[in-house]
Each structure stands twice: as structure tokens, then as C-alpha cells.
PDB file of N, CA and C in Angstrom:
ATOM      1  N   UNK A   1     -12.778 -13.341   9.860  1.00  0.00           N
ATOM      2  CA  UNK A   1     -12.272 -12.087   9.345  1.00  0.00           C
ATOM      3  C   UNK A   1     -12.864 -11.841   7.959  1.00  0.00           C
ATOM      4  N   UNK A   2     -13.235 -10.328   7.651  1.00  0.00           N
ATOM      5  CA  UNK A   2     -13.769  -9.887   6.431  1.00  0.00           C
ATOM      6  C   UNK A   2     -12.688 -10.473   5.372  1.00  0.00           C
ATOM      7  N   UNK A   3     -13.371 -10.430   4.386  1.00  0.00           N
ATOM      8  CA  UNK A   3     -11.858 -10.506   3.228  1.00  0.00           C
ATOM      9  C   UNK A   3     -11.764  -8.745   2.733  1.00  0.00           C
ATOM     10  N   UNK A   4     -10.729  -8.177   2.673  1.00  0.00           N
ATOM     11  CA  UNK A   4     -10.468  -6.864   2.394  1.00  0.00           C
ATOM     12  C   UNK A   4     -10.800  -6.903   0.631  1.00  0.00           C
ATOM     13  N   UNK A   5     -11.022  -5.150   0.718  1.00  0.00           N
ATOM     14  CA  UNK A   5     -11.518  -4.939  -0.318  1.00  0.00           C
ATOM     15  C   UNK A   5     -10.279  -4.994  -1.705  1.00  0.00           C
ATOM     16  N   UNK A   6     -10.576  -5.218  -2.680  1.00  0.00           N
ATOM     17  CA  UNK A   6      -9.589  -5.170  -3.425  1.00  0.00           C
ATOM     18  C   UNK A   6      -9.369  -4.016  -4.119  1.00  0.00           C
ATOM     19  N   UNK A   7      -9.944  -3.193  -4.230  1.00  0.00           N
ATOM     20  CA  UNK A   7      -9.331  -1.488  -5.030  1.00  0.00           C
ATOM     21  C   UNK A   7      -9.649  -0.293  -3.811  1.00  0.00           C
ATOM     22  N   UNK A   8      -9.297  -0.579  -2.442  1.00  0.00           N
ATOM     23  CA  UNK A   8      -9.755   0.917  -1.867  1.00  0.00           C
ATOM     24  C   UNK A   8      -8.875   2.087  -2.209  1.00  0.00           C
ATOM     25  N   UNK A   9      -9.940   3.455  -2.143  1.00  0.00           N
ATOM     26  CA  UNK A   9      -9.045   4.522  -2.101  1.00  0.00           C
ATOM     27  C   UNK A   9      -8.035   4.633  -0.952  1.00  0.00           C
ATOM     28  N   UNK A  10      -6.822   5.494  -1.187  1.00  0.00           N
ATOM     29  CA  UNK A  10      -5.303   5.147  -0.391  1.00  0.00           C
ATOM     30  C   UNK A  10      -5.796   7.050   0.936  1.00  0.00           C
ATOM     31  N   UNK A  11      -5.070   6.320   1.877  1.00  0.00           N
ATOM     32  CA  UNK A  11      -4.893   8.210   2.485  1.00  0.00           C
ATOM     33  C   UNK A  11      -3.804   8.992   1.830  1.00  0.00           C
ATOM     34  N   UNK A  12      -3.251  10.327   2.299  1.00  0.00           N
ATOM     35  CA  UNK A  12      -2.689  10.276   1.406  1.00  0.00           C
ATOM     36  C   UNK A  12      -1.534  10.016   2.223  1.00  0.00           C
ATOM     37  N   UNK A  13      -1.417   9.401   3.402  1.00  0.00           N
ATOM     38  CA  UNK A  13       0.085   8.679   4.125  1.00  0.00           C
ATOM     39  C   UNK A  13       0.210   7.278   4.515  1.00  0.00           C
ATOM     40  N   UNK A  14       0.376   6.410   4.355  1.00  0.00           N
ATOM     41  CA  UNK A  14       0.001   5.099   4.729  1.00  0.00           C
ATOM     42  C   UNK A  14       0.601   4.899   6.394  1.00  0.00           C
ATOM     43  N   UNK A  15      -0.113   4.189   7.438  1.00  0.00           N
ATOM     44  CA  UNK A  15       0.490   4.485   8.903  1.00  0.00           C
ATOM     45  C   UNK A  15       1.730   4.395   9.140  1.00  0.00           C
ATOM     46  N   UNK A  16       2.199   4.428  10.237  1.00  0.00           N
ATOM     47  CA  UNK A  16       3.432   4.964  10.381  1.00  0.00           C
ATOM     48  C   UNK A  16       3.300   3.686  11.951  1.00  0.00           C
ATOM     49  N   UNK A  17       1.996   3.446  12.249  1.00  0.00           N
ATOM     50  CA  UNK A  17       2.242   2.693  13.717  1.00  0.00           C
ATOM     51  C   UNK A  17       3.218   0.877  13.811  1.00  0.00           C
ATOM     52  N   UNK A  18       3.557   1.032  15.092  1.00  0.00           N
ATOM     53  CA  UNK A  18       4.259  -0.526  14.394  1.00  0.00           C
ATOM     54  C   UNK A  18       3.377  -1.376  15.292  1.00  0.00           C
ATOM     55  N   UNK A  19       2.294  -1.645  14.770  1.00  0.00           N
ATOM     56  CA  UNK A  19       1.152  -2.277  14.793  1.00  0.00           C
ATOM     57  C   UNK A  19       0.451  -1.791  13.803  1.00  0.00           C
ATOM     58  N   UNK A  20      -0.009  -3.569  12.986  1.00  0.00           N
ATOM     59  CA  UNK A  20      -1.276  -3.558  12.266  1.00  0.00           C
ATOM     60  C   UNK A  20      -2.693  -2.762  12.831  1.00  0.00           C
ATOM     61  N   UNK A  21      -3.282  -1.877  11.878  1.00  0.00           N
ATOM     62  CA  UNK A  21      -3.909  -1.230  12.275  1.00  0.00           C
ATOM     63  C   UNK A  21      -5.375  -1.575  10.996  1.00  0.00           C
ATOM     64  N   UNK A  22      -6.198  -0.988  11.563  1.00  0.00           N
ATOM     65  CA  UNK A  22      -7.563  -1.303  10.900  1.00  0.00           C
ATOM     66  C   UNK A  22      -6.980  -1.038   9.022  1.00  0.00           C
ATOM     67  N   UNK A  23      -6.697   0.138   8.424  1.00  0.00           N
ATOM     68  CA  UNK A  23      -6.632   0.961   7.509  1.00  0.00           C
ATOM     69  C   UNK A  23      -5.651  -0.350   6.979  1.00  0.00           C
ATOM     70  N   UNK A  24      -4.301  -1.042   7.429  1.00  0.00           N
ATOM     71  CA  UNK A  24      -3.668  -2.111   7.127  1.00  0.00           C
ATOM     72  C   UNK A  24      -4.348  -3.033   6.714  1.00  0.00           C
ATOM     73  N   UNK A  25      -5.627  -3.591   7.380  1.00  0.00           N
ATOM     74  CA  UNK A  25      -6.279  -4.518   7.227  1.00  0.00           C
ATOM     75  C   UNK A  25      -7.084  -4.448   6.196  1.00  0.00           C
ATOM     76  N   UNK A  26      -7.696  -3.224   5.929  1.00  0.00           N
ATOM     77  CA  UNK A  26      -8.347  -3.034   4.786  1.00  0.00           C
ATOM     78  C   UNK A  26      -7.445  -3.038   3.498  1.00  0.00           C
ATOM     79  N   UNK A  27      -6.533  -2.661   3.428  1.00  0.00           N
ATOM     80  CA  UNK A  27      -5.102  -2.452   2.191  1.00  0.00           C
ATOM     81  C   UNK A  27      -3.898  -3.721   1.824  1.00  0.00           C
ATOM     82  N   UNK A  28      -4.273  -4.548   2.387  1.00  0.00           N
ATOM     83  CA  UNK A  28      -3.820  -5.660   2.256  1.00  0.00           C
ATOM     84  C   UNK A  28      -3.357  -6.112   0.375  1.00  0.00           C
ATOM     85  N   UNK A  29      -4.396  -5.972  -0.028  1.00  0.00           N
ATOM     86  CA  UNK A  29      -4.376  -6.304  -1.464  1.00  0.00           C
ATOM     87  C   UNK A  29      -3.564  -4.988  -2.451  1.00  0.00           C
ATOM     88  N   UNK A  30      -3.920  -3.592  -1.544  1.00  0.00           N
ATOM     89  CA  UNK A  30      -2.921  -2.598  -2.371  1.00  0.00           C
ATOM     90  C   UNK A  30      -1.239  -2.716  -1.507  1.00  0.00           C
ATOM     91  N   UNK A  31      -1.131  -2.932  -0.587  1.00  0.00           N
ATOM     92  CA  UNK A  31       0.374  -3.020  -0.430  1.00  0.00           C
ATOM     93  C   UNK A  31       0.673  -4.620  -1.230  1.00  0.00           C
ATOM     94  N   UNK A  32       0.167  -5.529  -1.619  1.00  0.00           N
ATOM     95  CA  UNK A  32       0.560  -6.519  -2.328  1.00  0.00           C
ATOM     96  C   UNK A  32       0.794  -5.794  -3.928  1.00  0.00           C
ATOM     97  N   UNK A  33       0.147  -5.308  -4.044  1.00  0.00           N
ATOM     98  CA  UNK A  33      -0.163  -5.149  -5.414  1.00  0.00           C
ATOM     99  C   UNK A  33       0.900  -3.882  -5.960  1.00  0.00           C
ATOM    100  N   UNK A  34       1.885  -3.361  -4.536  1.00  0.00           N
ATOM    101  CA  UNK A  34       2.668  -2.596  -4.744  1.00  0.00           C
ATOM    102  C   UNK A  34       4.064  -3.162  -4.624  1.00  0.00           C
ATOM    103  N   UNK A  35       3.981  -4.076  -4.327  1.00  0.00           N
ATOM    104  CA  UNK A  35       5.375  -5.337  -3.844  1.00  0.00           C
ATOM    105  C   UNK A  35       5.568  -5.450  -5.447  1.00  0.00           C
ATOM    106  N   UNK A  36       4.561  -5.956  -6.029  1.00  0.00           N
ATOM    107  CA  UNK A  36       4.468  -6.860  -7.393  1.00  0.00           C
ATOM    108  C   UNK A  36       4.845  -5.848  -8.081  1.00  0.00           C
ATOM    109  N   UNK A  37       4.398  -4.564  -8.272  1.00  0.00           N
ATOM    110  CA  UNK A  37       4.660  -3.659  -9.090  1.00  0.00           C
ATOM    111  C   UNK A  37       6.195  -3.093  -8.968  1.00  0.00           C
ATOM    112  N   UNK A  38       6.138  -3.172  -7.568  1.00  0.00           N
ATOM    113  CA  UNK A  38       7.851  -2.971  -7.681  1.00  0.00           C
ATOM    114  C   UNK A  38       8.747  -4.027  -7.993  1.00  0.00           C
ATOM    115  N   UNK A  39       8.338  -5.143  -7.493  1.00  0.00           N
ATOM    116  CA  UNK A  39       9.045  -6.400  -8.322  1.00  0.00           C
ATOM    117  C   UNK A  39       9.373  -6.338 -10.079  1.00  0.00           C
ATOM    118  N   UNK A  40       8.330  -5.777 -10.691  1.00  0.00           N
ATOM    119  CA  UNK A  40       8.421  -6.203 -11.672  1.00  0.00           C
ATOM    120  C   UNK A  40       9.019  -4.687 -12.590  1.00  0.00           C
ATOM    121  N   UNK A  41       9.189  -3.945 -11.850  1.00  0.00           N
ATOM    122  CA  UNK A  41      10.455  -2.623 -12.310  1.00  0.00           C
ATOM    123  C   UNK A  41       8.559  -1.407 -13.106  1.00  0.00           C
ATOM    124  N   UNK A  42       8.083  -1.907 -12.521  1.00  0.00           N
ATOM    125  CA  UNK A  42       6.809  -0.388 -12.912  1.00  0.00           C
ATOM    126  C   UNK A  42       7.037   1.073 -12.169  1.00  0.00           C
ATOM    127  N   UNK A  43       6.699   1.645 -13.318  1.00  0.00           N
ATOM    128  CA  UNK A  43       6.815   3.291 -13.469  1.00  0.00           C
ATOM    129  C   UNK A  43       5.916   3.615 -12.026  1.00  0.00           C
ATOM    130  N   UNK A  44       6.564   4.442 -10.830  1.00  0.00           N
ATOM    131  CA  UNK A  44       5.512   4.817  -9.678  1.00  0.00           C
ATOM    132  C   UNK A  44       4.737   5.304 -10.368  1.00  0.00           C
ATOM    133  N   UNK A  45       4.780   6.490 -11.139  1.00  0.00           N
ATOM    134  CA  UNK A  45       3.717   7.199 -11.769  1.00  0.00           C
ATOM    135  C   UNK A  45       2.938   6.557 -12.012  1.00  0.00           C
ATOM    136  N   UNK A  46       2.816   5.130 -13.055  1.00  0.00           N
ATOM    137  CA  UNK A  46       1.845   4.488 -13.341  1.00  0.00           C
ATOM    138  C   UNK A  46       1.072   3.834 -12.076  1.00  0.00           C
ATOM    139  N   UNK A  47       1.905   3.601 -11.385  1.00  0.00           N
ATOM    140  CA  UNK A  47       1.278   2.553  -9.972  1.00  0.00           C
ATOM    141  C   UNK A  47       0.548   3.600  -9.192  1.00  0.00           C
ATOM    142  N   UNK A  48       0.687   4.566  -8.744  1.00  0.00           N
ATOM    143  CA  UNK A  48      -0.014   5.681  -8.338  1.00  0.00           C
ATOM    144  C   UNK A  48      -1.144   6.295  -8.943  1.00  0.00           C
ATOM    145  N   UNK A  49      -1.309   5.832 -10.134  1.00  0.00           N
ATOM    146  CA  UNK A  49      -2.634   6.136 -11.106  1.00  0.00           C
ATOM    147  C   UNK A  49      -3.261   4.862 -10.825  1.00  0.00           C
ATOM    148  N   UNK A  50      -2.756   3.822 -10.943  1.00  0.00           N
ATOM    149  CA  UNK A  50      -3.387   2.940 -11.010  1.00  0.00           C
ATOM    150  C   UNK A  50      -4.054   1.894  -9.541  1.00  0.00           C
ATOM    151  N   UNK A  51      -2.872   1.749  -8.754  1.00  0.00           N
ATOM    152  CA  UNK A  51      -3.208   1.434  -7.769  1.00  0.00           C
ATOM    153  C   UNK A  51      -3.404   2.497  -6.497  1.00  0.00           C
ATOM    154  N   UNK A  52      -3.396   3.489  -6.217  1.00  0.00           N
ATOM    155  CA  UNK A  52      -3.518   4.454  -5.842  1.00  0.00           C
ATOM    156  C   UNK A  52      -4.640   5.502  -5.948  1.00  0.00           C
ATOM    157  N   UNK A  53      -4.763   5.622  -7.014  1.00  0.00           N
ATOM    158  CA  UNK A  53      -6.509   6.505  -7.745  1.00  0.00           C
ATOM    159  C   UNK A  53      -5.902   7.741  -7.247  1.00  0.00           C
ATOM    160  N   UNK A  54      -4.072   8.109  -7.573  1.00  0.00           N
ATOM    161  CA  UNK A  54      -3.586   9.488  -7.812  1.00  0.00           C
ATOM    162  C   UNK A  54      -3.224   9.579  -8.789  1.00  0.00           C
ATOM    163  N   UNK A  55      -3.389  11.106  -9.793  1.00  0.00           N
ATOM    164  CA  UNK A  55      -2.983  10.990 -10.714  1.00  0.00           C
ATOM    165  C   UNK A  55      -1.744  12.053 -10.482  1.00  0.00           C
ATOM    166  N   UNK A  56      -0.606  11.784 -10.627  1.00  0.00           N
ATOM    167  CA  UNK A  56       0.765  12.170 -10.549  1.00  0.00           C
ATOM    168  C   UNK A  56       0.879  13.882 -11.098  1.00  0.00           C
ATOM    169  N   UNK A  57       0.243  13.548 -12.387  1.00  0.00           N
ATOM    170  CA  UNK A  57      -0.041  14.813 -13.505  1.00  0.00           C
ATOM    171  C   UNK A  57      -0.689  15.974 -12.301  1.00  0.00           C
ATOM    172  N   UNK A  58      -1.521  15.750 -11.627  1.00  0.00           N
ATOM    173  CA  UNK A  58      -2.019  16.547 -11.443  1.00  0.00           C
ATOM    174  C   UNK A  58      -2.357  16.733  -9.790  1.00  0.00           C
ATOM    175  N   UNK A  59      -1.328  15.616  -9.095  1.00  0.00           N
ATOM    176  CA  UNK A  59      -0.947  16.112  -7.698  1.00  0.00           C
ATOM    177  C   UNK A  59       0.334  15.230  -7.538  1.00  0.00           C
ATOM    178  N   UNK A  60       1.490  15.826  -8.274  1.00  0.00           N
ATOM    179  CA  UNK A  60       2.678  14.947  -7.938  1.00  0.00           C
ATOM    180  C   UNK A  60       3.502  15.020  -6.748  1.00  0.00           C
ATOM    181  N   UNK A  61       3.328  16.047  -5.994  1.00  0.00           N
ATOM    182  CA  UNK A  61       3.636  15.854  -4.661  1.00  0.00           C
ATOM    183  C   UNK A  61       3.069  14.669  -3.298  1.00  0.00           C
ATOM    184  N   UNK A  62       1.779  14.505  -3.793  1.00  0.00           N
ATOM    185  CA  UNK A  62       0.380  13.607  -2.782  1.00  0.00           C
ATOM    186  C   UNK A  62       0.747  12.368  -3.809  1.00  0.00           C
ATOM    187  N   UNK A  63       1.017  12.396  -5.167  1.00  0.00           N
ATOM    188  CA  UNK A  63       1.255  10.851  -5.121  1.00  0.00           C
ATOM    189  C   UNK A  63       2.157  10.822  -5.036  1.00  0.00           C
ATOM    190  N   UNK A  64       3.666  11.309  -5.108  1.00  0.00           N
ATOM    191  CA  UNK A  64       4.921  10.743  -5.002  1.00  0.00           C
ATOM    192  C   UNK A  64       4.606   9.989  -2.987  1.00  0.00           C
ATOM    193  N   UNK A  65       4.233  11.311  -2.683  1.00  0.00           N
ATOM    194  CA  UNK A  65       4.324  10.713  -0.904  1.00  0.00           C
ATOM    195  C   UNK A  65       3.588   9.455  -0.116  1.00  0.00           C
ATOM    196  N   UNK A  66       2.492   9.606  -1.183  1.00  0.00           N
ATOM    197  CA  UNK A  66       1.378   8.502  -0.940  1.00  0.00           C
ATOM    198  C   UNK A  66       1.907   6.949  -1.792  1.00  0.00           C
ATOM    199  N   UNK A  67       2.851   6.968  -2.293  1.00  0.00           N
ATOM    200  CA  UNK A  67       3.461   6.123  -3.253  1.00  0.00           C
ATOM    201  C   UNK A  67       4.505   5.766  -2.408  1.00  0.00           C
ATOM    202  N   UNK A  68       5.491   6.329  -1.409  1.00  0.00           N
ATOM    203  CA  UNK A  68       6.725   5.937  -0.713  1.00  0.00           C
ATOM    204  C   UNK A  68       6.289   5.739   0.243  1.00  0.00           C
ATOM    205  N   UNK A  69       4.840   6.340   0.748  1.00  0.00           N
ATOM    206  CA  UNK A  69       4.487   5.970   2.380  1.00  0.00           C
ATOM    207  C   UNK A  69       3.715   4.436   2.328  1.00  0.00           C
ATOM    208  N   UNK A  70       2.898   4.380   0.913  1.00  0.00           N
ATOM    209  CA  UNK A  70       2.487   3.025   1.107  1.00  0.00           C
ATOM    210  C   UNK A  70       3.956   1.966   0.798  1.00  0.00           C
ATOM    211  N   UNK A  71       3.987   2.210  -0.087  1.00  0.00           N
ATOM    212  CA  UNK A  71       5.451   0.911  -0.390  1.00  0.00           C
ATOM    213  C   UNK A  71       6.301   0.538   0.902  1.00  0.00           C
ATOM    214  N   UNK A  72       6.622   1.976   1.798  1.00  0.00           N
ATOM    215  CA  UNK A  72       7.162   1.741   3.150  1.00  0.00           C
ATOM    216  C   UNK A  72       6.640   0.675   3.298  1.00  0.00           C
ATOM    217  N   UNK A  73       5.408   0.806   3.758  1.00  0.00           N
ATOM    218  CA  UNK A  73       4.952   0.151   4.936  1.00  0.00           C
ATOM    219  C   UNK A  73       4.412  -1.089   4.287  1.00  0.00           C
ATOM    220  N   UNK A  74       4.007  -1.599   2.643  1.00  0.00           N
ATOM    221  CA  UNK A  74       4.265  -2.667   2.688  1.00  0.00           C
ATOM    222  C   UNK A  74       5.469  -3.203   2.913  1.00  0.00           C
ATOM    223  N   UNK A  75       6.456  -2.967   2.737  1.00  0.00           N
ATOM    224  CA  UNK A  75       7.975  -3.458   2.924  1.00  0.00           C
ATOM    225  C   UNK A  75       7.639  -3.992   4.244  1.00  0.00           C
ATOM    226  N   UNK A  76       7.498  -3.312   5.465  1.00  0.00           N
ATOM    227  CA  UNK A  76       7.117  -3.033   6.982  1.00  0.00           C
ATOM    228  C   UNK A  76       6.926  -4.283   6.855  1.00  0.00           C
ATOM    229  N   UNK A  77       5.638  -4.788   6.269  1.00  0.00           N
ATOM    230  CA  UNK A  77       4.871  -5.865   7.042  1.00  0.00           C
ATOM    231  C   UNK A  77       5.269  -7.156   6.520  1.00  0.00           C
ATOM    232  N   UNK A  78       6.156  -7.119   5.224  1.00  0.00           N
ATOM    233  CA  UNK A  78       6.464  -8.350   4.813  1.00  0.00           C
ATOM    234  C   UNK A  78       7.897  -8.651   5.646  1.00  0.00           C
ATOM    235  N   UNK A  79       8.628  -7.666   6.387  1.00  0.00           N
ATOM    236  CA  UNK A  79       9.621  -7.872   7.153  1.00  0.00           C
ATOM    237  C   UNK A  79       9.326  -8.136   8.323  1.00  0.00           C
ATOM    238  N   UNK A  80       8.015  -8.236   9.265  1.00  0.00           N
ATOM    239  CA  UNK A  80       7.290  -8.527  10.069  1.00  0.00           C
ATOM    240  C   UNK A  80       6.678  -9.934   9.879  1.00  0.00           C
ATOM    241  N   UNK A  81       6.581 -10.258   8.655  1.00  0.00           N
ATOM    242  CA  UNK A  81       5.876 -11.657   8.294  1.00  0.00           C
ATOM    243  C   UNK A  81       4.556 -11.496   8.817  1.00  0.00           C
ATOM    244  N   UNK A  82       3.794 -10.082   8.986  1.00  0.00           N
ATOM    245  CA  UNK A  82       2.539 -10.290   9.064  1.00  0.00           C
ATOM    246  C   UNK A  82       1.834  -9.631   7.325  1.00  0.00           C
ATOM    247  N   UNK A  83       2.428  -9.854   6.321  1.00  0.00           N
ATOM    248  CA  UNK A  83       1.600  -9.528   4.718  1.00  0.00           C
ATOM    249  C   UNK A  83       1.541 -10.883   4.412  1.00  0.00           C
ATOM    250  N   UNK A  84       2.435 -11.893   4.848  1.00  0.00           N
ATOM    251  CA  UNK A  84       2.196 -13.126   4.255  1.00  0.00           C
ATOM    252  C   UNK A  84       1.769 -14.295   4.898  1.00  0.00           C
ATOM    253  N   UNK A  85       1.547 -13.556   6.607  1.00  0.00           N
ATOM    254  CA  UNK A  85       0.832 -15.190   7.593  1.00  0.00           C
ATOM    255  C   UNK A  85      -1.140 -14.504   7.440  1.00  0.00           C
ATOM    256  N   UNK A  86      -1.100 -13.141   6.797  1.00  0.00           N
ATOM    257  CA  UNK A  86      -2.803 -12.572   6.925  1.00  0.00           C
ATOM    258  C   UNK A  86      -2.434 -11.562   8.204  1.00  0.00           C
ATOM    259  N   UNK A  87      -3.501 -10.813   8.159  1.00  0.00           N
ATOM    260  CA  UNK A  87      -3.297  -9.456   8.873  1.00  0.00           C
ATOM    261  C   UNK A  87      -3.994 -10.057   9.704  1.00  0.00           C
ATOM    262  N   UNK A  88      -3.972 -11.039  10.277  1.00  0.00           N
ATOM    263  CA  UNK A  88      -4.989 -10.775  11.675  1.00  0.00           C
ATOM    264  C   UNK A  88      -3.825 -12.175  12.344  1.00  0.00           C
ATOM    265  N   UNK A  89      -2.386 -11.690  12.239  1.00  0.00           N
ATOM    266  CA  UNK A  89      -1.729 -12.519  13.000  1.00  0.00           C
ATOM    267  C   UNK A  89      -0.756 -11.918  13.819  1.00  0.00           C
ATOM    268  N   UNK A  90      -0.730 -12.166  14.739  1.00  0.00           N
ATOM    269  CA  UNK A  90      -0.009 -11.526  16.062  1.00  0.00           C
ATOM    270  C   UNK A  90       1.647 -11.906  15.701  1.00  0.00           C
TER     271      UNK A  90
END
């Protein structure tokens, strides 16, 4: 398996399927990196600029949504135990 990229650009909905899907596999490192950010009490706004490549200021509708649809669905997969066995586990 590739190792996923570590800064890709986000869609602006994160999937909705309940199956790991390609776009999952590639985002691996931004739904982690959105766990942590919510762990650690960060501003969405900032996490959406930052991990996201939305800037809030100036599409706060596409990042608020793109900000709750990814966090969903990391939540999704760490309640699945497939964010922490690697995305390529059944």
C-alpha cells in the first residue's frame, strides 16, 4: 500500500459511504490531524485554514460543512477501528 499523502486538498463533503473508500485512503493523515485538533480544543476556523486549505473568511459556509463532514467521518472510522488498524483493513 501507497503511504497517503500528508497535506491533500479536502472535497468540499467528506464520504458519506460505510465503506472505506479510495478519497479515505488518501485522507488518512487529515482526518488524524482533525481528531488531534479536536482533542486539543482548536478553533474550526483555524483547522479549516489550516488543515483544510479553506479559508472560513471567505467561504464560511464550504468550510464550516467541509469541517463537520470531515470530522464526521473521521469519528466514523475510529469507531470502526479502521483509522487505527490502517485503511486497508477489512
Amino acid at each position: 500500500m501507497m503511504e497517503p499523502p500528508l497535506d491533500p486538498d479536502v472535497a468540499d463533503a467528506a464520504p458519506a459511504d460505510q465503506t472505506l473508500t479510495a478519497y479515505d485512503e488518501r485522507h488518512v493523515v487529515t482526518y488524524m490531524r482533525l481528531l488531534q485538533a479536536e482533542s486539543e480544543g482548536a478553533d474550526w476556523m483555524e483547522v479549516a485554514r489550516v488543515v483544510l486549505h479553506i479559508d472560513p473568511a471567505q467561504e464560511p459556509d464550504r468550510a464550516r460543512n467541509a469541517y463537520q463532514s470531515h470530522l464526521a467521518r473521521a469519528k466514523w472510522m475510529t469507531e470502526q477501528g479502521r483509522l487505527l488498524r490502517g485503511t486497508g483493513s477489512k
